[in-house]
Protein backbone atom coordinates (compact mmCIF):
# COMPACT_ATOMS: atom_id res chain seq x y z
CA UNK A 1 9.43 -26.30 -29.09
CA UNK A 2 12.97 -27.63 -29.65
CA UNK A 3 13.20 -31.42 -29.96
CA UNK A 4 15.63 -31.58 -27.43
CA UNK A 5 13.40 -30.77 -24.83
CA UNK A 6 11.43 -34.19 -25.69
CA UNK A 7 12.04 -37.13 -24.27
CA UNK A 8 10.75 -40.76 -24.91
CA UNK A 9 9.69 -43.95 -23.50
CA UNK A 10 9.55 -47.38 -25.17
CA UNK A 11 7.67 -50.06 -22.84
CA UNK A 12 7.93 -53.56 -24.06
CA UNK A 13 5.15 -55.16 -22.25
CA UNK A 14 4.35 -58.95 -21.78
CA UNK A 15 0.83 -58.03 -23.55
CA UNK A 16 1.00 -54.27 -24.97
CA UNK A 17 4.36 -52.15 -26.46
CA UNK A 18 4.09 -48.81 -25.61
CA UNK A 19 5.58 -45.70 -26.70
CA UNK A 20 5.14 -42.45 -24.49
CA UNK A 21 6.56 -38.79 -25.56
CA UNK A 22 6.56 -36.33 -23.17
CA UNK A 23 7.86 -32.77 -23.25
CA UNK A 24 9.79 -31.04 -20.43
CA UNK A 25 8.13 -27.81 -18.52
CA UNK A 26 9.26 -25.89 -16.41
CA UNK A 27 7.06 -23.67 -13.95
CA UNK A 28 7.21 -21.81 -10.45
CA UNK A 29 6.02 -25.29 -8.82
CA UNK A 30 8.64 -27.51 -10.47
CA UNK A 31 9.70 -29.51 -13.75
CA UNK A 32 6.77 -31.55 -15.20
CA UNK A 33 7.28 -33.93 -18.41
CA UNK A 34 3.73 -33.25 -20.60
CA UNK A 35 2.92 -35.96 -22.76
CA UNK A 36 2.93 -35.36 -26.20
CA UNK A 37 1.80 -38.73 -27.93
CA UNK A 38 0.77 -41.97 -26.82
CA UNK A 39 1.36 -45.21 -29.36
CA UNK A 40 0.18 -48.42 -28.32
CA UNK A 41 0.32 -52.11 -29.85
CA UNK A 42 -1.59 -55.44 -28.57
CA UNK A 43 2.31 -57.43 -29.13
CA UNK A 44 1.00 -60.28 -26.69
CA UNK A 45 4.30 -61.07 -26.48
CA UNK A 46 3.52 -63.44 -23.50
CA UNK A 47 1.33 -65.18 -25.80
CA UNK A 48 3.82 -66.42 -28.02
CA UNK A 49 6.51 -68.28 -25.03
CA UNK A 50 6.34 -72.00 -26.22
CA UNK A 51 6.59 -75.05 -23.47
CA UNK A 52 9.82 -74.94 -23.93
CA UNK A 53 10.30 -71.02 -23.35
CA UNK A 54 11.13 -69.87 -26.57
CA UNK A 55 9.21 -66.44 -28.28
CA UNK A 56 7.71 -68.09 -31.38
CA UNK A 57 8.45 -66.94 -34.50
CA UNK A 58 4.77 -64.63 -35.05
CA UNK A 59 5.08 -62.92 -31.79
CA UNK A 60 8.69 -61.51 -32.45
CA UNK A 61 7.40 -60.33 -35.97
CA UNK A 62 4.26 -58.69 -34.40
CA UNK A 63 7.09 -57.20 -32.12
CA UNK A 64 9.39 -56.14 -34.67
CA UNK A 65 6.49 -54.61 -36.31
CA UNK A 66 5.45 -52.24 -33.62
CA UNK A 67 9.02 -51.19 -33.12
CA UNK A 68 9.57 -50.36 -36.41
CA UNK A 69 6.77 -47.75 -36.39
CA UNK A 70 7.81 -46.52 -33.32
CA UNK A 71 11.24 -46.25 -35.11
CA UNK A 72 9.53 -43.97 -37.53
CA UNK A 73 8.41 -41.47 -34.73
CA UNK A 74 11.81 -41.37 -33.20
CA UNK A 75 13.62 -40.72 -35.99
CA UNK A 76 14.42 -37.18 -34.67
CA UNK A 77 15.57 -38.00 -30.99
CA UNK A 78 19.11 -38.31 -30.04
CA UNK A 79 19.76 -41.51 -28.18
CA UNK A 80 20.62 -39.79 -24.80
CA UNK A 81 16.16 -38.70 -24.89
CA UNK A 82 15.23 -42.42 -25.81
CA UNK A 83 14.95 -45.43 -22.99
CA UNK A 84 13.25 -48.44 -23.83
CA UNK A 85 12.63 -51.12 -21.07
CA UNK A 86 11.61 -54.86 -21.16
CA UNK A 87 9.59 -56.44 -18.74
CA UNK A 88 9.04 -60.06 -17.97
CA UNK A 89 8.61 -62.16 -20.82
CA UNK A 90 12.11 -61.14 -22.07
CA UNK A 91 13.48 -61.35 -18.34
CA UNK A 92 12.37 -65.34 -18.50
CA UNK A 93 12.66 -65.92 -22.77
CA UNK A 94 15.64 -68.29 -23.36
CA UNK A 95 15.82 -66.59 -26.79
CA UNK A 96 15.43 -63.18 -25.22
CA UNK A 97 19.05 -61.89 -26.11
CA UNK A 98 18.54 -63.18 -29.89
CA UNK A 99 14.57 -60.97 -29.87
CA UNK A 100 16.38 -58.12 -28.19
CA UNK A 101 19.47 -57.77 -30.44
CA UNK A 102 17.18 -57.87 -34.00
CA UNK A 103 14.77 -55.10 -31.53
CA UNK A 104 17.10 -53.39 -31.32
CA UNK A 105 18.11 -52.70 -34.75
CA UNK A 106 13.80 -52.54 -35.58
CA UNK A 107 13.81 -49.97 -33.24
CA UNK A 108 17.04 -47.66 -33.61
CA UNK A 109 17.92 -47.53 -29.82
CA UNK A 110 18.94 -49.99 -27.30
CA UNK A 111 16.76 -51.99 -25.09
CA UNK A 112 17.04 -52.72 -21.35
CA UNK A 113 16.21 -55.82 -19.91
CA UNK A 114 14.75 -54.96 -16.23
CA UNK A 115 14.80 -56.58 -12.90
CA UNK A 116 10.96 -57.05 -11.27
CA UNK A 117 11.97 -54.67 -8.79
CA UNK A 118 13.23 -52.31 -10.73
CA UNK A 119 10.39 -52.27 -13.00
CA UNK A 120 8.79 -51.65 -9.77
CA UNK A 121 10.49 -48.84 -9.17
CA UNK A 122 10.06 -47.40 -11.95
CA UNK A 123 6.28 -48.05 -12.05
CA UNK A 124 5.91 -46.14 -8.48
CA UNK A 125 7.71 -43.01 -10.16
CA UNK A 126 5.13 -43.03 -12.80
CA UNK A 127 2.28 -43.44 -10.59
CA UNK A 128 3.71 -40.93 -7.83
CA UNK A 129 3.43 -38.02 -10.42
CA UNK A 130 0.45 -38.80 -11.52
CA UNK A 131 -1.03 -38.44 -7.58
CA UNK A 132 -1.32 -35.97 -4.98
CA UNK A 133 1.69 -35.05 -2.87
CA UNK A 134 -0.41 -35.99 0.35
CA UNK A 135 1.60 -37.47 2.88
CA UNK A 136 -0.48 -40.99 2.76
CA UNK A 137 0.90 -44.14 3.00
CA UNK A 138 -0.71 -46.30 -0.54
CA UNK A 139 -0.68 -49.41 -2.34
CA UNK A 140 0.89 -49.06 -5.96
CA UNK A 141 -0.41 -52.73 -8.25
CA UNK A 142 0.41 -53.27 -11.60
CA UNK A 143 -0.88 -56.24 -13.31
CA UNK A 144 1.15 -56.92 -16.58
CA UNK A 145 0.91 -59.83 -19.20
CA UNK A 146 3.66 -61.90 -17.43
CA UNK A 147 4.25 -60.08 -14.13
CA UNK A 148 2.42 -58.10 -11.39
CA UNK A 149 4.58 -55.44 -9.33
CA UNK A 150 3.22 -54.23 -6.17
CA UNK A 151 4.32 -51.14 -4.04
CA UNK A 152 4.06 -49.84 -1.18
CA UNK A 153 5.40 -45.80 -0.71
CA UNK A 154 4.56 -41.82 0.32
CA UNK A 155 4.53 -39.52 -2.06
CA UNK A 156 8.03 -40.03 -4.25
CA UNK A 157 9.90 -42.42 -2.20
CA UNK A 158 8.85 -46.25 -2.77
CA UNK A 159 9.34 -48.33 0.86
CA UNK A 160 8.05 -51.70 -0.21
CA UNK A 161 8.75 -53.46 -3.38
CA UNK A 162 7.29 -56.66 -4.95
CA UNK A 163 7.02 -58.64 -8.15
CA UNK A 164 5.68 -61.27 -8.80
CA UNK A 165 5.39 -63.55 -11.69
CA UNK A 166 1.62 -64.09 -12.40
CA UNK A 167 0.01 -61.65 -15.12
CA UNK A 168 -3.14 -61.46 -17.39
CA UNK A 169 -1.66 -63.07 -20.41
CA UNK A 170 0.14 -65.93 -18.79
CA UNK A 171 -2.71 -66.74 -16.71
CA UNK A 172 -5.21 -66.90 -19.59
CA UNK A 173 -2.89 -68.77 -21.45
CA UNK A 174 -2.81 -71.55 -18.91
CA UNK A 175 -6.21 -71.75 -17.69
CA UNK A 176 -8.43 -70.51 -20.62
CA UNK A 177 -6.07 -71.64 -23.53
CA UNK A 178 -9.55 -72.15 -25.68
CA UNK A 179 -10.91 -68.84 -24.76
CA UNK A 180 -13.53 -71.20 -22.18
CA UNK A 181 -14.78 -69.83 -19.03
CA UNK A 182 -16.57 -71.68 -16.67
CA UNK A 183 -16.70 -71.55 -12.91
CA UNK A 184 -13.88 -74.04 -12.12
CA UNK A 185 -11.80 -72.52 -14.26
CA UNK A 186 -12.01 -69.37 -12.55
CA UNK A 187 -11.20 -70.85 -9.48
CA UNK A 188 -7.87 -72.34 -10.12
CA UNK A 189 -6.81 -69.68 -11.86
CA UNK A 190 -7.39 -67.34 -8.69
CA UNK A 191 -5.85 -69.89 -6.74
CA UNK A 192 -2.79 -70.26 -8.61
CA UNK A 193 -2.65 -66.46 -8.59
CA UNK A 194 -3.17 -65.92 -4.28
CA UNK A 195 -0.36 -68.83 -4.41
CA UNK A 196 1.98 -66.24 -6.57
CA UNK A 197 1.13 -63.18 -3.23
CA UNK A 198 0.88 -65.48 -0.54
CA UNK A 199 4.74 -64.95 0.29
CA UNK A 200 4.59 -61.65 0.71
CA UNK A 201 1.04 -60.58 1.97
CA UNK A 202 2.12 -60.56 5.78
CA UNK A 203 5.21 -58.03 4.69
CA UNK A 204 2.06 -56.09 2.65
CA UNK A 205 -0.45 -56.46 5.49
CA UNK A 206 1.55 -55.46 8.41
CA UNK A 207 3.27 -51.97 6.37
CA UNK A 208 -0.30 -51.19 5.36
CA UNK A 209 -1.75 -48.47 3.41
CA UNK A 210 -4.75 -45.71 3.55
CA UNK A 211 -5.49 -45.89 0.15
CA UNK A 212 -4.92 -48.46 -3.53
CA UNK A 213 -4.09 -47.54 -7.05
CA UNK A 214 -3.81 -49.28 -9.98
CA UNK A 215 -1.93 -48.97 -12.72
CA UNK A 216 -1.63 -49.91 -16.85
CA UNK A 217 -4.14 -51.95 -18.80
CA UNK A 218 -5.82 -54.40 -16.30
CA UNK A 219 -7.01 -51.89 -13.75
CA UNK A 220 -8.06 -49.73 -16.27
CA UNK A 221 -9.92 -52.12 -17.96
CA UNK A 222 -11.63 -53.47 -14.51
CA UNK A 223 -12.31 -49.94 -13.34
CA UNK A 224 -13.85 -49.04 -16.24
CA UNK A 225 -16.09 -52.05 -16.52
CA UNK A 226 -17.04 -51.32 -12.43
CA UNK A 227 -17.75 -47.94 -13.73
CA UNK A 228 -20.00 -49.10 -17.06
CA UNK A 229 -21.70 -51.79 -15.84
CA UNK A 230 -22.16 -51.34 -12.27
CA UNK A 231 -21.84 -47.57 -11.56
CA UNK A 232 -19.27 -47.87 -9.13
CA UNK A 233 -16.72 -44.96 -9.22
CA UNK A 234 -14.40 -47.53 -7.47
CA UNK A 235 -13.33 -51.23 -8.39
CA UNK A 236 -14.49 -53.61 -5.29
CA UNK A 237 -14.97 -56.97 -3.73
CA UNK A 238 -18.61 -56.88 -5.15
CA UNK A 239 -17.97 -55.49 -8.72
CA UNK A 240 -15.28 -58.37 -8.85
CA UNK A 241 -17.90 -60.66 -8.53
CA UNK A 242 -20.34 -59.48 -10.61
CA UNK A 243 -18.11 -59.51 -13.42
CA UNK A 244 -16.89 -62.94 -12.32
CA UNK A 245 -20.30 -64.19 -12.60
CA UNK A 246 -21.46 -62.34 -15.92
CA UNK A 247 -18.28 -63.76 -17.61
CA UNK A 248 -19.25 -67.43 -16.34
CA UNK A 249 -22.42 -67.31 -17.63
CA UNK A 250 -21.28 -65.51 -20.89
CA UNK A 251 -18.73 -68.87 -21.07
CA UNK A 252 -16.07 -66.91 -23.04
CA UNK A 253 -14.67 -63.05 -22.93
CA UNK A 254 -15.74 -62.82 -26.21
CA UNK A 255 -19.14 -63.50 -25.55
CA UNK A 256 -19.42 -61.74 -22.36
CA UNK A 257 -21.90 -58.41 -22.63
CA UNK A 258 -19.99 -55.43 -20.05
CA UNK A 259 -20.44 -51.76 -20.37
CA UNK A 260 -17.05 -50.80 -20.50
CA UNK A 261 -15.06 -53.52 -21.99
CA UNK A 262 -13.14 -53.10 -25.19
CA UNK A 263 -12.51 -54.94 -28.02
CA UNK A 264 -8.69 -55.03 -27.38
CA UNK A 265 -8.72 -56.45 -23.50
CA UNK A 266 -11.56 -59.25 -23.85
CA UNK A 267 -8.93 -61.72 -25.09
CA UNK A 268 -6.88 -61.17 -21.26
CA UNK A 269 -10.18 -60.60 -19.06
CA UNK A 270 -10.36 -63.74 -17.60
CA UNK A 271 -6.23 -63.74 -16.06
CA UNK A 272 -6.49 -60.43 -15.13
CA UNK A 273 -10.05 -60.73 -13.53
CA UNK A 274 -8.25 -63.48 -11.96
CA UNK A 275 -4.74 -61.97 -10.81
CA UNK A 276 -7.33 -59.11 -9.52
CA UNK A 277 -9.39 -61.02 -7.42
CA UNK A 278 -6.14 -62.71 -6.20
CA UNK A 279 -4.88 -59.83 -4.76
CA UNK A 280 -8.30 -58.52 -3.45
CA UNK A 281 -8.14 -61.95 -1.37
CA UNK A 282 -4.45 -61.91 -0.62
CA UNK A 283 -3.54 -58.69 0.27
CA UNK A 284 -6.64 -57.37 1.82
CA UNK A 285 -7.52 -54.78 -0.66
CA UNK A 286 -10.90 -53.07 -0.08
CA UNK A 287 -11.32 -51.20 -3.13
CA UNK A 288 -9.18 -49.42 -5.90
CA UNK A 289 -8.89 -46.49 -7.86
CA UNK A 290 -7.23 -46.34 -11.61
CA UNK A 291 -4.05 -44.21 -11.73
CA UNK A 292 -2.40 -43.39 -15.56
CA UNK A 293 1.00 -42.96 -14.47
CA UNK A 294 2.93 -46.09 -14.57
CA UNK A 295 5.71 -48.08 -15.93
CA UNK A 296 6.64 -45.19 -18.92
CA UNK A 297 5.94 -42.27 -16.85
CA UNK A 298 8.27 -43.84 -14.85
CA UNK A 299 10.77 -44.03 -17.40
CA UNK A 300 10.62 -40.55 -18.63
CA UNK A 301 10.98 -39.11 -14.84
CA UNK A 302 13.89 -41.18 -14.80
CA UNK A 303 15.08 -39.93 -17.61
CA UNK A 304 14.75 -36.22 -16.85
CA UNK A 305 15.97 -37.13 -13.26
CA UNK A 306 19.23 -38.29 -15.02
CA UNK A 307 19.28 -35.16 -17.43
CA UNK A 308 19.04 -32.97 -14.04
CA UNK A 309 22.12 -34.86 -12.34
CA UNK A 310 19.56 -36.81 -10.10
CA UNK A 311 20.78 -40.27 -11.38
CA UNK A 312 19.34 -43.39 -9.30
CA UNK A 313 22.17 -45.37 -10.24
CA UNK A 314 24.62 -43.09 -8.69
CA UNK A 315 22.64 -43.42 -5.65
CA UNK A 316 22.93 -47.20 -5.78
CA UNK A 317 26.19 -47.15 -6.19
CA UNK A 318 26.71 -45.19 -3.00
CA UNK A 319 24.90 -47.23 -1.36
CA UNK A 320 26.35 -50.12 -1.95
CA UNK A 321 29.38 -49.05 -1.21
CA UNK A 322 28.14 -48.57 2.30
CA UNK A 323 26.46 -51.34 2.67
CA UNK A 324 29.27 -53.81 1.93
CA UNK A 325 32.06 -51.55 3.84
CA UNK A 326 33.89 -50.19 0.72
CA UNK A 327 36.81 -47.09 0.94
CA UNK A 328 34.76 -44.68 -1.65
CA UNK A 329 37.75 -42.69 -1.47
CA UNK A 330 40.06 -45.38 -3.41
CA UNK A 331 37.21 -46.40 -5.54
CA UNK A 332 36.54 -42.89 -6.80
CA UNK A 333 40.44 -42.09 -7.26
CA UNK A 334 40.41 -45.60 -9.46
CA UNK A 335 37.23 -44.64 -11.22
CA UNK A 336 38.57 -41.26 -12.15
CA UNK A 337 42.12 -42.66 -13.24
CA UNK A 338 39.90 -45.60 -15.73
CA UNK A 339 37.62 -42.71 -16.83
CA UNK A 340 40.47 -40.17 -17.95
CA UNK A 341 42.40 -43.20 -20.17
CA UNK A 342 38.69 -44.15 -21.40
CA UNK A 343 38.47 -40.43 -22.53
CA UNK A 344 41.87 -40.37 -24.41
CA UNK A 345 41.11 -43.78 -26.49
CA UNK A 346 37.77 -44.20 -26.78
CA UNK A 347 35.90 -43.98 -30.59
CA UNK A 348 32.97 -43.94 -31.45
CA UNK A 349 29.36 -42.12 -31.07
CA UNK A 350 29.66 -39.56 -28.34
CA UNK A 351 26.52 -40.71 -26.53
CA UNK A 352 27.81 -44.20 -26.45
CA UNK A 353 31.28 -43.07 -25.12
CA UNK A 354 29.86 -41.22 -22.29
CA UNK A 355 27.62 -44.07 -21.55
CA UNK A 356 30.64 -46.21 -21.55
CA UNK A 357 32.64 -44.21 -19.22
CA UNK A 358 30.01 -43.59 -17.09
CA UNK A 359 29.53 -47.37 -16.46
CA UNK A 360 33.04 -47.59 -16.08
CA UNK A 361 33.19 -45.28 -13.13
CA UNK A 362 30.65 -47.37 -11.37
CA UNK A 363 32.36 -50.66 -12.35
CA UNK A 364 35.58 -49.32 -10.41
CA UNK A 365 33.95 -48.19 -7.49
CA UNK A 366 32.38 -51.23 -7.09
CA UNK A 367 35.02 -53.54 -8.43
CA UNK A 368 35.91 -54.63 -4.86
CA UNK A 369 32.62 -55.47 -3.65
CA UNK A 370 33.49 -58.69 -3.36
CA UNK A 371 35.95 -58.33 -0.71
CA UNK A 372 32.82 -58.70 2.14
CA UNK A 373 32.52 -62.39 1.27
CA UNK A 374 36.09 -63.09 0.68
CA UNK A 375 39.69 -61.75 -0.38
CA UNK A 376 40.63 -65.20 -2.21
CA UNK A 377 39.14 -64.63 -5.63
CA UNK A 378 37.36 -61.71 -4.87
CA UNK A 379 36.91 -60.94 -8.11
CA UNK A 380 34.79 -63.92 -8.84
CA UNK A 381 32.40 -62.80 -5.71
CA UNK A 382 32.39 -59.25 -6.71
CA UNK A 383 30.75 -60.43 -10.37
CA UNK A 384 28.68 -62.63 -8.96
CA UNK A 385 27.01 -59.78 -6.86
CA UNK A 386 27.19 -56.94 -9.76
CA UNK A 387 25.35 -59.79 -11.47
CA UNK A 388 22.28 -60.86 -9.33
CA UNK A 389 22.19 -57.81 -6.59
CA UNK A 390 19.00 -55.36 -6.94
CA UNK A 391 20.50 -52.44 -8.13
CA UNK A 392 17.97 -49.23 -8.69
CA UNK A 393 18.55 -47.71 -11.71
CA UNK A 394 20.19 -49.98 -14.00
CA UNK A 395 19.14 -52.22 -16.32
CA UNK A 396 20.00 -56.11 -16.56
CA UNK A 397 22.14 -55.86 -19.29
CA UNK A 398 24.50 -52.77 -17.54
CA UNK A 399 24.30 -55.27 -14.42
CA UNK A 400 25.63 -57.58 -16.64
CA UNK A 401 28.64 -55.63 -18.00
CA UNK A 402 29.81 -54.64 -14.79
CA UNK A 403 29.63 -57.98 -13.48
CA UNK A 404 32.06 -58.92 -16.51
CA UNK A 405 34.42 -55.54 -15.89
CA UNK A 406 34.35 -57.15 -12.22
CA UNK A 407 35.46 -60.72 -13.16
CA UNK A 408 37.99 -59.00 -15.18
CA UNK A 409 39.80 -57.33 -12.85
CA UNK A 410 41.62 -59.71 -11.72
CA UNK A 411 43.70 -63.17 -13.00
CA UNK A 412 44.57 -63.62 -16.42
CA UNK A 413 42.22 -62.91 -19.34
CA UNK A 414 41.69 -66.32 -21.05
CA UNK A 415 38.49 -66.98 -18.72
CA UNK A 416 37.30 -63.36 -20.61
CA UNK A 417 37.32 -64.22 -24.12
CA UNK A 418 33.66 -66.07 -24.30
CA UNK A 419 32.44 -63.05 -22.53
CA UNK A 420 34.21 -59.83 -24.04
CA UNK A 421 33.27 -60.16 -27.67
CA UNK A 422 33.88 -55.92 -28.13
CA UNK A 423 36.29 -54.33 -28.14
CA UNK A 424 34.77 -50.95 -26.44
CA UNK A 425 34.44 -53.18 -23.45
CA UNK A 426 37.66 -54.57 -23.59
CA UNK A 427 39.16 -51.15 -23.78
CA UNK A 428 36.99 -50.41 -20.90
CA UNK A 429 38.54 -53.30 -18.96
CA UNK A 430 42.16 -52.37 -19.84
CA UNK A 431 41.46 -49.07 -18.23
CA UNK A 432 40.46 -50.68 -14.90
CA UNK A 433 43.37 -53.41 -14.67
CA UNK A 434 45.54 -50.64 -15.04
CA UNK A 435 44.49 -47.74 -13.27
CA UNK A 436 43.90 -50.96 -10.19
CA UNK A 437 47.83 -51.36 -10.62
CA UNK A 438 48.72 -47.41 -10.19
CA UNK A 439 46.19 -46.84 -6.82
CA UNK A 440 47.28 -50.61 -5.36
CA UNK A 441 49.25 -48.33 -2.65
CA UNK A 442 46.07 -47.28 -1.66
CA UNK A 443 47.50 -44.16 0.31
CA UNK A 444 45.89 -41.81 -1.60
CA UNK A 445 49.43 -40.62 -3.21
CA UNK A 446 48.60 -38.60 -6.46
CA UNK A 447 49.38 -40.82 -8.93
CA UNK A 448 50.70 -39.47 -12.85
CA UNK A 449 48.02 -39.66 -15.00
CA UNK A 450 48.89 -42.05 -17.85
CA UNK A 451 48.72 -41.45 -21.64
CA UNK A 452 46.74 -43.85 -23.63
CA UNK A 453 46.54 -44.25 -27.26
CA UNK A 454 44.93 -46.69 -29.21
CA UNK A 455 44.86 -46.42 -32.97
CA UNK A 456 44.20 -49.47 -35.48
CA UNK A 457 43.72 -51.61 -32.92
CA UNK A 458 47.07 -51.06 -31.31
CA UNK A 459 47.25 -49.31 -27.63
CA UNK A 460 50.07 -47.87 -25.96
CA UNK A 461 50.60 -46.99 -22.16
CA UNK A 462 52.87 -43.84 -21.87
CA UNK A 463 54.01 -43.08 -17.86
CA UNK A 464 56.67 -40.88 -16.80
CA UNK A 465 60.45 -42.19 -16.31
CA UNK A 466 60.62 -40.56 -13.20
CA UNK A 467 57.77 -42.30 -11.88
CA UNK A 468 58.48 -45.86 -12.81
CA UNK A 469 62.11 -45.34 -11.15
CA UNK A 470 60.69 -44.46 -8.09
CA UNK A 471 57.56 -46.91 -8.24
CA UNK A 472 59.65 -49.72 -9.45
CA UNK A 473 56.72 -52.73 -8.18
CA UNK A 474 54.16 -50.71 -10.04
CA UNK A 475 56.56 -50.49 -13.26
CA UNK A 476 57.20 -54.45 -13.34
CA UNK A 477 53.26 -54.52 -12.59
CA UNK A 478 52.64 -52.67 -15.92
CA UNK A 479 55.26 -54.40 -18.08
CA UNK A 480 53.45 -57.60 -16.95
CA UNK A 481 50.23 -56.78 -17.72
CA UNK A 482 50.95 -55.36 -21.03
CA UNK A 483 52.37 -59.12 -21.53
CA UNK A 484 49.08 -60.67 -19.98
CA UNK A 485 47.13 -58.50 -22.85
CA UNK A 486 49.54 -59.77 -25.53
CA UNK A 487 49.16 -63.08 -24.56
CA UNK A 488 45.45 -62.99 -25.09
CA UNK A 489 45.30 -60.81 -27.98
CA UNK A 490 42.07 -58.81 -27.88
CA UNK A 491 44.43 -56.27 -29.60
CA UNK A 492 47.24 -56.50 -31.73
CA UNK A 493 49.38 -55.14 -29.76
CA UNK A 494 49.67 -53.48 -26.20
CA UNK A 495 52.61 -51.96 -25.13
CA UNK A 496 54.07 -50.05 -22.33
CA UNK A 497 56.87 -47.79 -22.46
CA UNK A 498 58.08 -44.68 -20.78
CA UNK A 499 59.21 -41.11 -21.51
């Protein structure tokens, strides 16, 4: 089977990284991904935040670690078949960008940063292939080291999305820092975990469900221990209890005696028993069933989904663009103007290009989103939303390039130099300002398609003489943004001319 037709997962995890391989088939009933190989390594990466939020130095080495023999099984895969997601701990680390950048390298691909919801998101893909197509409303939970996502959906489509930031490391690490378990204990740390759902178990309660799943390491581990030690095919109020009791009297996970507990999950039994029980009490679950599709299935669906043409982001784009009363007719013609001057000048790795120019397009047709809360430095308002809005699809850090493509847009460039440190992104914000300036008509007048080229750091703007005589605001426009760039120097020189 050709490599191409792999594709791969990396899951950064609060307690476990993950690395999932699945292979693309194609049948009569549809396109499946079939996993290939599973990798798995106890990081606790939770484990190692400091008081003062900071990933200590052993947990980023047992990180780095893991990555680097993941590395070693990737070494084949183009970087358009890789994704590799981080979840909470590195959405709260204050030294998260630092860990991420030397991952990165460990690793050999880049790694997203998520939102809670769209990790979510995400995690409901994984699980939804992994069920029956039946029509029934159910109840998606993931407990994770630092963060619990819970969803609510029928069959592929999510409805209800959730997370919050309680998980099995983080509570074990506050309540049962000594590995100690005794009955009070237990209590708080249930407590402080129904305090984390409380604010949205009405919203749960009142969309309901027929049926519960749970996903990734803690429901597995629970189920299986229901399963072992109690014979119950199902994880319930009562086999909660049980194990709550067993592990009191045990006074430690490691200590504890259950049929179905390994070695690898006593050290986070007592959080996750604890977020579990939590969400039993909050939420009103019943009982629950183990499902294997989660957070990486996810991923590589989302993946293939992208490979197919059905990108979420492109779907979030559109509907923002409804939602906050945007022309999609100027945005596209200024996305495809930035795109085709991106193609001209652009260097570089071909994947990262078209990566580049893809989040480019969405940048312009979003770059006015701003406009809903106010005209007067709408720029400012459209970064601050590109910045902070849920967005399905992308990751945190393409959030976070947008937002700066956004600011951009519009003012001089002085407030960009903190924030632009390369210079594909500059180029990629050169494109915008000036394909902004050619569509600022906005009557949907073809407009000459400019000639870019950039070449040891110099760039040139080439338009038509005809043009500029007849467009002569546009032509001034140009000559004093080429002087704006020059000003600021990201490049040695920019200059405008005509022919």
């Amino acid at each position: 089977m050709p490599e191409r037709r792999l594709l791969a997962a990396v899951d950064l995890g609060s307690n476990s990284f993950r690395l999932l391989i699945g292979r693309v088939e194609h049948s009569s009933a549809g396109v499946q991904v079939q996993a290939l190989d599973n990798l798995k390594e106890p990081v606790r990466l939770a484990a190692g935040l400091t008081p003062e939020g900071m990933i200590d130095a052993p947990a980023q080495q047992r990180g780095l670690d893991a990555l680097g023999r993941f590395a070693e099984r990737l070494r084949s895969f183009s970087p358009d078949r890789v994704r590799a997601v981080a979840t909470n701990t590195l959405r709260v680390a204050r030294n998260a960008r630092h860990f991420q950048s030397t991952a990165e390298a460990a690793l050999g691909f880049p790694i997203d940063i998520i939102a809670g919801l769209e990790e979510a998101r995400l995690i409901y893909g994984g699980a939804a292939h992994a069920l029956a197509v039946d029509g029934e409303q159910r109840l998606v939970i993931d407990i994770g080291g630092g963060s619990t996502e819970c969803i609510i959906g029928c069959d592929y489509e999510p409805s209800l999305l959730e997370s919050v930031t309680v998980g099995c490391v983080s509570l074990t690490r506050k309540y049962f820092p000594d590995g100690m378990v005794d009955r009070s204990r237990l209590d708080k740390a249930i407590l402080r975990a129904r305090a984390g759902f409380a604010p949205i178990a009405l919203a749960y309660r009142r969309a309901g469900w027929r049926y519960v799943v749970g996903t990734s390491g803690t429901a597995k581990s629970l189920t299986q221990i229901a399963a072992g030690a109690f014979g119950q095919p199902e994880l319930t109020r009562e086999s909660l209890e049980r194990m709550a009791v067993e592990l009191v009297r045990a006074g430690s996970a490691d200590k504890v005696r259950l049929e179905g507990l390994r070695g690898d999950r006593r050290p986070v039994l007592p959080g996750g028993l604890a977020v579990m029980t939590a969400i039993f009490d909050e939420l009103g679950v019943e009982s629950l069933r183990y499902c294997a599709g989660a957070l990486r299935q996810g991923v590589l669906y989302d993946l293939l989904g992208r490979d197919a043409g059905a990108d979420m982001r492109k779907v979030t784009v559109a509907r923002m663009a409804l939602r906050y009363g945007l022309d999609p007719q100027h945005g596209e013609r200024v996305a495809r103007t930035a795109q085709v001057m991106h193609a001209q000048a652009a260097r570089g790795v071909a994947e990262r290009i078209e990566a580049d120019r893809a989040l480019l397009g969405w940048a312009s047709e979003l770059a006015e989103i701003g406009m809903s809360i106010s005209h007067e430095d709408f720029h400012k308002h459209s970064s601050y939303i590109l910045s902070h809005a849920d967005m399905p699809g992308f990751s945190q850090t393409e959030q976070d390039r947008m937002a700066r493509l956004a600011l951009g847009q519009g003012g001089g460039l002085r407030k960009m130099r903190n924030s632009l440190v390369d210079s594909d992104d500059w180029l990629m914000l050169l494109c915008l300002r000036v394909s902004a300036i050619l569509h600022r008509r906005r009557d949907g007048e073809e407009v000459p398609m400019p000639a870019l080229f950039a070449k040891r750091n110099r760039v040139r703007i080439e338009l038509p003489r005809q043009w500029a005589l007849r467009h002569p605001l546009s032509d001034e426009s140009l000559r004093a943004e080429a002087a704006t760039w020059n000003e600021v120097g990201p490049f040695e020189d920019v200059s405008y001319e005509l022919f």
